[in-house]
N, C-alpha and C. Protein backbone atom coordinates (compact mmCIF):
# COMPACT_ATOMS: atom_id res chain seq x y z
N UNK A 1 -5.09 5.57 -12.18
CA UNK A 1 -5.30 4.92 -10.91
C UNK A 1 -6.00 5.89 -9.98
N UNK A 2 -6.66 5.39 -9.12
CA UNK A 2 -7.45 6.35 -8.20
C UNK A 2 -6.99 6.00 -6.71
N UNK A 3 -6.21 7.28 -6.94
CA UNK A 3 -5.63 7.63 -5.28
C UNK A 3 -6.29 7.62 -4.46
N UNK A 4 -7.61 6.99 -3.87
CA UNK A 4 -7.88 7.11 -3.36
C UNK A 4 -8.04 5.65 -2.75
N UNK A 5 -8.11 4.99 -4.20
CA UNK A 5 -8.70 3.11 -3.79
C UNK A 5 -7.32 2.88 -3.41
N UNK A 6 -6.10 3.50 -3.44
CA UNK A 6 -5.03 2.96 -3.08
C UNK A 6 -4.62 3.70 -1.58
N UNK A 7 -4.80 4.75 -1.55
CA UNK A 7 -4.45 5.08 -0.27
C UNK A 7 -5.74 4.70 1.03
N UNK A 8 -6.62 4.06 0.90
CA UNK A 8 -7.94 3.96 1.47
C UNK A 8 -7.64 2.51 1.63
N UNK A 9 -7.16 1.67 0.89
CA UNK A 9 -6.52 0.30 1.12
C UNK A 9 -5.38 0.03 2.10
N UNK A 10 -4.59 1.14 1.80
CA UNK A 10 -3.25 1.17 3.01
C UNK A 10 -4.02 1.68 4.20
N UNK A 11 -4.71 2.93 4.31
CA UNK A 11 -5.37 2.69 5.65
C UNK A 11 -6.02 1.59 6.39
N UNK A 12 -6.89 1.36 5.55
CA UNK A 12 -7.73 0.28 6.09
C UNK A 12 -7.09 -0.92 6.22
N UNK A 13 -5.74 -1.48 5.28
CA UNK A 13 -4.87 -2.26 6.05
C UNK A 13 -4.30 -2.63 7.32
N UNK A 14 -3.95 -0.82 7.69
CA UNK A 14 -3.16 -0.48 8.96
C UNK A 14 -4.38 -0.70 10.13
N UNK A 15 -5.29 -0.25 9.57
CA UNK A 15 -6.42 -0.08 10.30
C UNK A 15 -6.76 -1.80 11.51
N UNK A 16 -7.37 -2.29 10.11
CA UNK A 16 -7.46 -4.02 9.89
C UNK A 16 -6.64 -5.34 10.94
N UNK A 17 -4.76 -4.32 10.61
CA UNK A 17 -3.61 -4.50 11.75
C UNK A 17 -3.86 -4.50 12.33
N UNK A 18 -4.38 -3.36 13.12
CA UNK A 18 -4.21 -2.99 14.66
C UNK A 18 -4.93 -3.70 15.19
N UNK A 19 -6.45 -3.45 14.87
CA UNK A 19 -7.53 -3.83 15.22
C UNK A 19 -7.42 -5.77 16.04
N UNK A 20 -6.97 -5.91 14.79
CA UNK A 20 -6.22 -7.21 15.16
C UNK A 20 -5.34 -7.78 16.02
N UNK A 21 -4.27 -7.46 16.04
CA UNK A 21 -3.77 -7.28 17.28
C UNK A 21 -4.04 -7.50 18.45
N UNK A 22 -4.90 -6.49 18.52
CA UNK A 22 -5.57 -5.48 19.87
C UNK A 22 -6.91 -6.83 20.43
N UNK A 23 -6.96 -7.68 19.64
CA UNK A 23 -8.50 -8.64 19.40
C UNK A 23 -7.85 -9.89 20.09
N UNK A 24 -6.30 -9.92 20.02
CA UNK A 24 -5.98 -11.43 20.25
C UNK A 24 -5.24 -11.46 21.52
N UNK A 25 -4.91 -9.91 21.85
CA UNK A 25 -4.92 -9.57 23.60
C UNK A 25 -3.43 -10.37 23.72
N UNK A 26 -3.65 -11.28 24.87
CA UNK A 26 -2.19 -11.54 25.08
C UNK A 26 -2.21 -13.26 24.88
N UNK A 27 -2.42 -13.50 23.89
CA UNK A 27 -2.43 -15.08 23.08
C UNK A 27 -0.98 -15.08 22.92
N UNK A 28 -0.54 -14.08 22.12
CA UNK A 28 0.97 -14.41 21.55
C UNK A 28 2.14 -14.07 22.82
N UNK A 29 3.29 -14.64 22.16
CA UNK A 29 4.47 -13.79 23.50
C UNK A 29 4.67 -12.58 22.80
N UNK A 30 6.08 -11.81 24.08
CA UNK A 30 5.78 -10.48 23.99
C UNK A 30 6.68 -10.46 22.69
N UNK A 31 7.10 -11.21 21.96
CA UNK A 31 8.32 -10.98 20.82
C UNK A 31 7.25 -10.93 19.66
N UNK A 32 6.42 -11.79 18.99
CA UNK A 32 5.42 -11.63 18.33
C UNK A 32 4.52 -10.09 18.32
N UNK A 33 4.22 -9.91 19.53
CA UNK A 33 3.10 -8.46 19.76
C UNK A 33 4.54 -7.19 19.47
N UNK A 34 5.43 -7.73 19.74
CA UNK A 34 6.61 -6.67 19.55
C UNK A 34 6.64 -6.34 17.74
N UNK A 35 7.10 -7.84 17.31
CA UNK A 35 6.60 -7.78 15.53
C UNK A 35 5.63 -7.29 15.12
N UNK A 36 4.20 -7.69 15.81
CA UNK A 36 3.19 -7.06 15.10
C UNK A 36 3.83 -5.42 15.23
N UNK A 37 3.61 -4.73 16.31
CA UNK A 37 4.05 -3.59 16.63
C UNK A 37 4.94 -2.73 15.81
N UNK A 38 5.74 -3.05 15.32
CA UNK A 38 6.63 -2.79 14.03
C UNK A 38 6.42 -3.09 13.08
N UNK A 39 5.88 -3.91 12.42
CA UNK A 39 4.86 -4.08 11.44
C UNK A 39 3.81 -3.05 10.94
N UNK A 40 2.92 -2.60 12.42
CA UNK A 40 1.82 -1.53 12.41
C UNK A 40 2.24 -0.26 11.61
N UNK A 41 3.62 -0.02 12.69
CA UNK A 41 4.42 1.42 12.82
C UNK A 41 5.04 1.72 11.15
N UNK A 42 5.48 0.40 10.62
CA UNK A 42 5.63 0.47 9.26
C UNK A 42 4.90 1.49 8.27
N UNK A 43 3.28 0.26 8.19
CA UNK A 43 2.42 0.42 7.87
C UNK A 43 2.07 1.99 7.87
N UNK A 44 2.27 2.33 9.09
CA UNK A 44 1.50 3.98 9.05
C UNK A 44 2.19 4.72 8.86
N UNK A 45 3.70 4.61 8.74
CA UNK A 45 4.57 5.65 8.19
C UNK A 45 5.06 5.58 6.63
N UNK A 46 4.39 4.33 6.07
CA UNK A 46 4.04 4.06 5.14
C UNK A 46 2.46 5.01 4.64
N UNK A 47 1.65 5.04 5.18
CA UNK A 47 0.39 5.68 4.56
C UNK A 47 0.60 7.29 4.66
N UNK A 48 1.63 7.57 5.73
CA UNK A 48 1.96 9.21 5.59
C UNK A 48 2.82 9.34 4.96
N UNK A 49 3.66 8.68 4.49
CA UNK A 49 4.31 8.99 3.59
C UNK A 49 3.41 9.16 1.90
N UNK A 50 2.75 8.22 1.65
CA UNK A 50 1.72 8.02 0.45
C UNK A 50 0.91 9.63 0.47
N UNK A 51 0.79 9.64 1.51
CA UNK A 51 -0.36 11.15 1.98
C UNK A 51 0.37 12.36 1.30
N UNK A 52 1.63 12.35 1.68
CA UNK A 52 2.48 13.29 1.51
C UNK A 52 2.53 13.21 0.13
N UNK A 53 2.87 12.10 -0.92
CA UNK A 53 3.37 12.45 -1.56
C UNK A 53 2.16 12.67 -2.64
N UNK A 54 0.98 12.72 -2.77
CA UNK A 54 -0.24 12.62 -3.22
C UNK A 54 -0.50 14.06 -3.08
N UNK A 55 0.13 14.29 -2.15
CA UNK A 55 0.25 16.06 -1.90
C UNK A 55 0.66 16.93 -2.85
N UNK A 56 2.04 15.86 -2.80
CA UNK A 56 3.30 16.58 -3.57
C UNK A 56 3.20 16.61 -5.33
N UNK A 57 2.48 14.99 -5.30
CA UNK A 57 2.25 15.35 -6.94
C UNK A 57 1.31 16.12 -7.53
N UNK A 58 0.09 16.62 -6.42
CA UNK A 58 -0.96 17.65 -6.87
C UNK A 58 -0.53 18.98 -7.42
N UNK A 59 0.61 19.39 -6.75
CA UNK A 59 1.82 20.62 -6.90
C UNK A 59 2.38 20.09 -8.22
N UNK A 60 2.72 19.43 -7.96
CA UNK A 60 3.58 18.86 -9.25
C UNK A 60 3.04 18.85 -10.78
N UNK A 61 1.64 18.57 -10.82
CA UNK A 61 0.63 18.74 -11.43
C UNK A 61 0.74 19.79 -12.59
N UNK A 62 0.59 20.64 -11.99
CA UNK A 62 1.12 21.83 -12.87
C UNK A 62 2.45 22.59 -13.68
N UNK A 63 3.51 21.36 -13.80
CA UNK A 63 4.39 21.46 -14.38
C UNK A 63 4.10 20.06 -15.28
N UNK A 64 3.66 20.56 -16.39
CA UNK A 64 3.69 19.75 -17.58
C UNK A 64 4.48 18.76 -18.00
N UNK A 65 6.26 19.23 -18.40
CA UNK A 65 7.27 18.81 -18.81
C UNK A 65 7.54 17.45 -18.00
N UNK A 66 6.81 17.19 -16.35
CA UNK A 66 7.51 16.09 -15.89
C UNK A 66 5.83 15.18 -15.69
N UNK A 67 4.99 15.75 -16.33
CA UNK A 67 3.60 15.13 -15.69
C UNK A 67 3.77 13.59 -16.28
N UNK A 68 4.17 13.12 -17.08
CA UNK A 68 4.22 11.30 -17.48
C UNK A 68 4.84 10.69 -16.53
N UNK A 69 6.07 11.39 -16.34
CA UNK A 69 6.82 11.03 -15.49
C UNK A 69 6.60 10.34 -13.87
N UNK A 70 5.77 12.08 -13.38
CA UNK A 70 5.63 11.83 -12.12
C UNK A 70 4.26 10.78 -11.80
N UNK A 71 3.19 10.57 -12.64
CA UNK A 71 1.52 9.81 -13.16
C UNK A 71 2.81 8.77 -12.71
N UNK A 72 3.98 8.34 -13.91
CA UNK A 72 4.03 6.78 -13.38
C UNK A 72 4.48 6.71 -12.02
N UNK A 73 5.58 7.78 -11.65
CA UNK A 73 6.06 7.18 -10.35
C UNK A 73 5.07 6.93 -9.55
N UNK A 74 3.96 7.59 -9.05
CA UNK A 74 2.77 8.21 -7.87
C UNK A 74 2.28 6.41 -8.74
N UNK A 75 1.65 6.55 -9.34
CA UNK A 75 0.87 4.85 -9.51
C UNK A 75 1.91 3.59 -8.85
N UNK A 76 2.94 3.52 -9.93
CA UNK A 76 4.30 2.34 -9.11
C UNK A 76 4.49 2.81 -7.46
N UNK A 77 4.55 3.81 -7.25
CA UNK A 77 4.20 3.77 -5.81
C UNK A 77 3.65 3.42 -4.89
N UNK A 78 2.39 3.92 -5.27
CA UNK A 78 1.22 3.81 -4.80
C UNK A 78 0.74 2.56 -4.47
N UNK A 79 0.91 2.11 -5.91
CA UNK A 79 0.62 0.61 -5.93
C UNK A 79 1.21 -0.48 -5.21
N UNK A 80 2.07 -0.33 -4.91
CA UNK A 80 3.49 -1.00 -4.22
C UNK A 80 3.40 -0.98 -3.18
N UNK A 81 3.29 -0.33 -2.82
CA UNK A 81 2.89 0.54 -0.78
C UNK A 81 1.63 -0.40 -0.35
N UNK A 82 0.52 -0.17 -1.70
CA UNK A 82 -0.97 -1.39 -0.90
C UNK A 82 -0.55 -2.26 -0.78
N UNK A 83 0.14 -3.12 -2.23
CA UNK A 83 0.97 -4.07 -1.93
C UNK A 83 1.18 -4.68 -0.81
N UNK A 84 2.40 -4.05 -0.09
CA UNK A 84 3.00 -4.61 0.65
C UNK A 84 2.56 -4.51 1.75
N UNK A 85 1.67 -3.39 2.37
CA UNK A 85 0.61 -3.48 3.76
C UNK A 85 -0.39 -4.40 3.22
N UNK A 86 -0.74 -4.74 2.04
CA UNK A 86 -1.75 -6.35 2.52
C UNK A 86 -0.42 -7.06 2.69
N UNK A 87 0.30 -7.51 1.86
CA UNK A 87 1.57 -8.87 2.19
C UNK A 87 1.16 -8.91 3.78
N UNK A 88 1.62 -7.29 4.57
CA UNK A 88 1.93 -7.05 5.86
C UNK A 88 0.84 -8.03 6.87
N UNK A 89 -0.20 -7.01 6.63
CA UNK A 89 -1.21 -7.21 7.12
C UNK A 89 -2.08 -9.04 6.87
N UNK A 90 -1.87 -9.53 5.87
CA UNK A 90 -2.00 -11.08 5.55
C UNK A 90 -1.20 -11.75 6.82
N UNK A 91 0.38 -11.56 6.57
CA UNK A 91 1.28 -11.84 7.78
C UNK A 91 0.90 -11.69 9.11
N UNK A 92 0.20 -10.68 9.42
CA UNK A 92 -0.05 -10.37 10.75
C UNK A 92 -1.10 -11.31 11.18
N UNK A 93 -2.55 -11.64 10.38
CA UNK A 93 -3.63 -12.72 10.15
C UNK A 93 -3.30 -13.97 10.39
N UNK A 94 -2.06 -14.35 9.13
CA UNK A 94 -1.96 -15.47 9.42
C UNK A 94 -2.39 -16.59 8.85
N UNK A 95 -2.85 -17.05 8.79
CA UNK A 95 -3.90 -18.58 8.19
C UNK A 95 -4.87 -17.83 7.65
N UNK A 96 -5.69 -16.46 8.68
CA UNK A 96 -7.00 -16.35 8.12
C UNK A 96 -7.11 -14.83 7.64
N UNK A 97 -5.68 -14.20 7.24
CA UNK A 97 -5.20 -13.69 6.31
C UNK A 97 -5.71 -13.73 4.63
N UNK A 98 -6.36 -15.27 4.50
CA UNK A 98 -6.40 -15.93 3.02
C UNK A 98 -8.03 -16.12 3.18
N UNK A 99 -8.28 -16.04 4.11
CA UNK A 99 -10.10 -16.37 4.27
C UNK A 99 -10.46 -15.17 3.91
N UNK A 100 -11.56 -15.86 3.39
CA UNK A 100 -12.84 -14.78 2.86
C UNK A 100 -13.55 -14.23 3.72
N UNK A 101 -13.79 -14.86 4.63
CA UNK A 101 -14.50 -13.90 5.66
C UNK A 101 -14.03 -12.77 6.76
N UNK A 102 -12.49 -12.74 6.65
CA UNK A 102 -11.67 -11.60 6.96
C UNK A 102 -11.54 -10.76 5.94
N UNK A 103 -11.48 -9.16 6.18
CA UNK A 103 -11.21 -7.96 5.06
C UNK A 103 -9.88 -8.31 4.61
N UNK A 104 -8.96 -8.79 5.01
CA UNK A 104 -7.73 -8.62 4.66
C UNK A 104 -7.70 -8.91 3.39
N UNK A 105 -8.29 -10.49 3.07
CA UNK A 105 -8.35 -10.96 2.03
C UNK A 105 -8.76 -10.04 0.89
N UNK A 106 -9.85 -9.67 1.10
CA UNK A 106 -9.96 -8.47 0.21
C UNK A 106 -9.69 -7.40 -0.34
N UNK A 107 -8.75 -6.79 0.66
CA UNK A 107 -7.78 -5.54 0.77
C UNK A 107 -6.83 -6.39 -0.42
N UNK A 108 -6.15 -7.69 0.12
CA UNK A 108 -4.90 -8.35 -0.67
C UNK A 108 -5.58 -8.35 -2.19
N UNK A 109 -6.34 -8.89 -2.70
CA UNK A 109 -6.86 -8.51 -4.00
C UNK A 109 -7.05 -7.47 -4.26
N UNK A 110 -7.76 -6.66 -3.80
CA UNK A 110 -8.01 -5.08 -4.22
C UNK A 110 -6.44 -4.40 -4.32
N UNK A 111 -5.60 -4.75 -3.53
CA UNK A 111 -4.62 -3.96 -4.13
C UNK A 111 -3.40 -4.69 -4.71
N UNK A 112 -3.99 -6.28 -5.39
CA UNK A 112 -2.98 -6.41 -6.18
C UNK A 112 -3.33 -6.29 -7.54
N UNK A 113 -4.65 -5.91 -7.78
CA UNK A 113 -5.09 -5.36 -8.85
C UNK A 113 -4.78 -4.15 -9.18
N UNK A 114 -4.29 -2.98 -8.37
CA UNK A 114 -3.70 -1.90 -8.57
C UNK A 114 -2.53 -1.73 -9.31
N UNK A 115 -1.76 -2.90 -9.01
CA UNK A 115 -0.28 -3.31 -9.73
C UNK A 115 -0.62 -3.91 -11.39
N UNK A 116 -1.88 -4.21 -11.64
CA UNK A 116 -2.48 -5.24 -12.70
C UNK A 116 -3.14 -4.00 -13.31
N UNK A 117 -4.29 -3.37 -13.24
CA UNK A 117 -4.83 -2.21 -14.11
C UNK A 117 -4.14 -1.24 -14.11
N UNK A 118 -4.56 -0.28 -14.87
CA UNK A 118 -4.78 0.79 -15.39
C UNK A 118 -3.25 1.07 -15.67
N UNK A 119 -2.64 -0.07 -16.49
CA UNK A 119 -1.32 0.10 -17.14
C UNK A 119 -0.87 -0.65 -15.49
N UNK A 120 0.30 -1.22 -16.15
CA UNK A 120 0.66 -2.44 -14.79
C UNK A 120 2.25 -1.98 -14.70
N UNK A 121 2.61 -2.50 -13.24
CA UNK A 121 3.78 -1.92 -12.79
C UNK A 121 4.86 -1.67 -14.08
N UNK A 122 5.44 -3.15 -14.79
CA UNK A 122 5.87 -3.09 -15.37
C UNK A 122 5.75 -1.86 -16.68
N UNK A 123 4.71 -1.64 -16.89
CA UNK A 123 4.40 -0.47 -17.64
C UNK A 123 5.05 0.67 -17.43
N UNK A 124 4.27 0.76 -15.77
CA UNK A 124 4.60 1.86 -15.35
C UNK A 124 5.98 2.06 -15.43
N UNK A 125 6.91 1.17 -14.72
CA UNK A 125 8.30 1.67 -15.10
C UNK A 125 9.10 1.18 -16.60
N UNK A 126 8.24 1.12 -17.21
CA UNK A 126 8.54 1.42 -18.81
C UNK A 126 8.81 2.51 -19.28
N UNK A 127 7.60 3.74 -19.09
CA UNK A 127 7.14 5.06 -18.66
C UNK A 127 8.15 5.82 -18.05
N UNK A 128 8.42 5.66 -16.83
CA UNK A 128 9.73 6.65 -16.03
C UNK A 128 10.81 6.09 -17.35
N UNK A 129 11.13 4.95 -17.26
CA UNK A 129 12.51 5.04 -18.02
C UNK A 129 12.72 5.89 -19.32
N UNK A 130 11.56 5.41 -20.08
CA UNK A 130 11.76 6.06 -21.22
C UNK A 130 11.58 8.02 -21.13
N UNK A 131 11.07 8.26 -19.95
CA UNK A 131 10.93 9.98 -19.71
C UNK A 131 11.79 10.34 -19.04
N UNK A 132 13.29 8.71 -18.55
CA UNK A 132 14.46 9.39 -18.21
C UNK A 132 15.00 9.45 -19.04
N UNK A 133 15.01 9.11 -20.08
CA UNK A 133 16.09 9.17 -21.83
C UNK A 133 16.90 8.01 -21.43
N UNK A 134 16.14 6.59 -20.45
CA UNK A 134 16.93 5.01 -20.59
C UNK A 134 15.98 4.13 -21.89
């Protein structure tokens, strides 16, 4: 998987969010802009967290004995995280969440294909289990 199409998707999710938001001004009440708002905050402590740990498995890297291991977790992660900031970010859209002529839509495919290639979630935690001795 390429850490990059996945962490570049969660940005540009969060990104996509805000932007949004920020576009529809004061249409919604303040309980909605409050949701979006926590939603956002999710989102981006969600992509630093991804940051971090993209960090952590580069270190990690160099210990052999757990490298299958840690490849699946960092992908099922990874993957999971775009995941759910498009779900997020779709939610935040709305109706036009699903249109083609919004990015979101595209983000939502692009990263549910992450869960689908290059060995698929289920795989992936095929992988950890069997390199936990389950």
């Amino acid at each position: 998987m390429n850490w990059g199409l996945a962490i570049g998707a969660v940005i540009a999710l969060v990104m996509v969010g805000i932007l949004w938001v920020r576009a529809r001004g004061g249409a919604e009440t303040l309980l909605q802009d409050e949701v979006d708002r926590k939603k956002a905050a999710k989102d981006a402590a969600i992509t630093e967290l991804n940051v971090k740990f993209e960090r952590e498995h580069k270190e990690v890297q160099n210990e052999l004995e757990d490298i299958k291991k840690q490849a699946a977790i960092a992908k099922l992660y990874a993957s999971g995280c775009a995941v759910d900031n498009a779900r997020d970010a779709t939610q935040i859209h709305g109706g036009y969440g699903f249109m083609n002529e919004f990015p979101v839509a595209r983000f939502w495919r692009d990263s549910k294909v992450l869960e689908i290639g290059e060995g698929t979630s289920e795989i992936q935690r095929m992988v950890i289990a069997r390199e936990l001795g389950v």
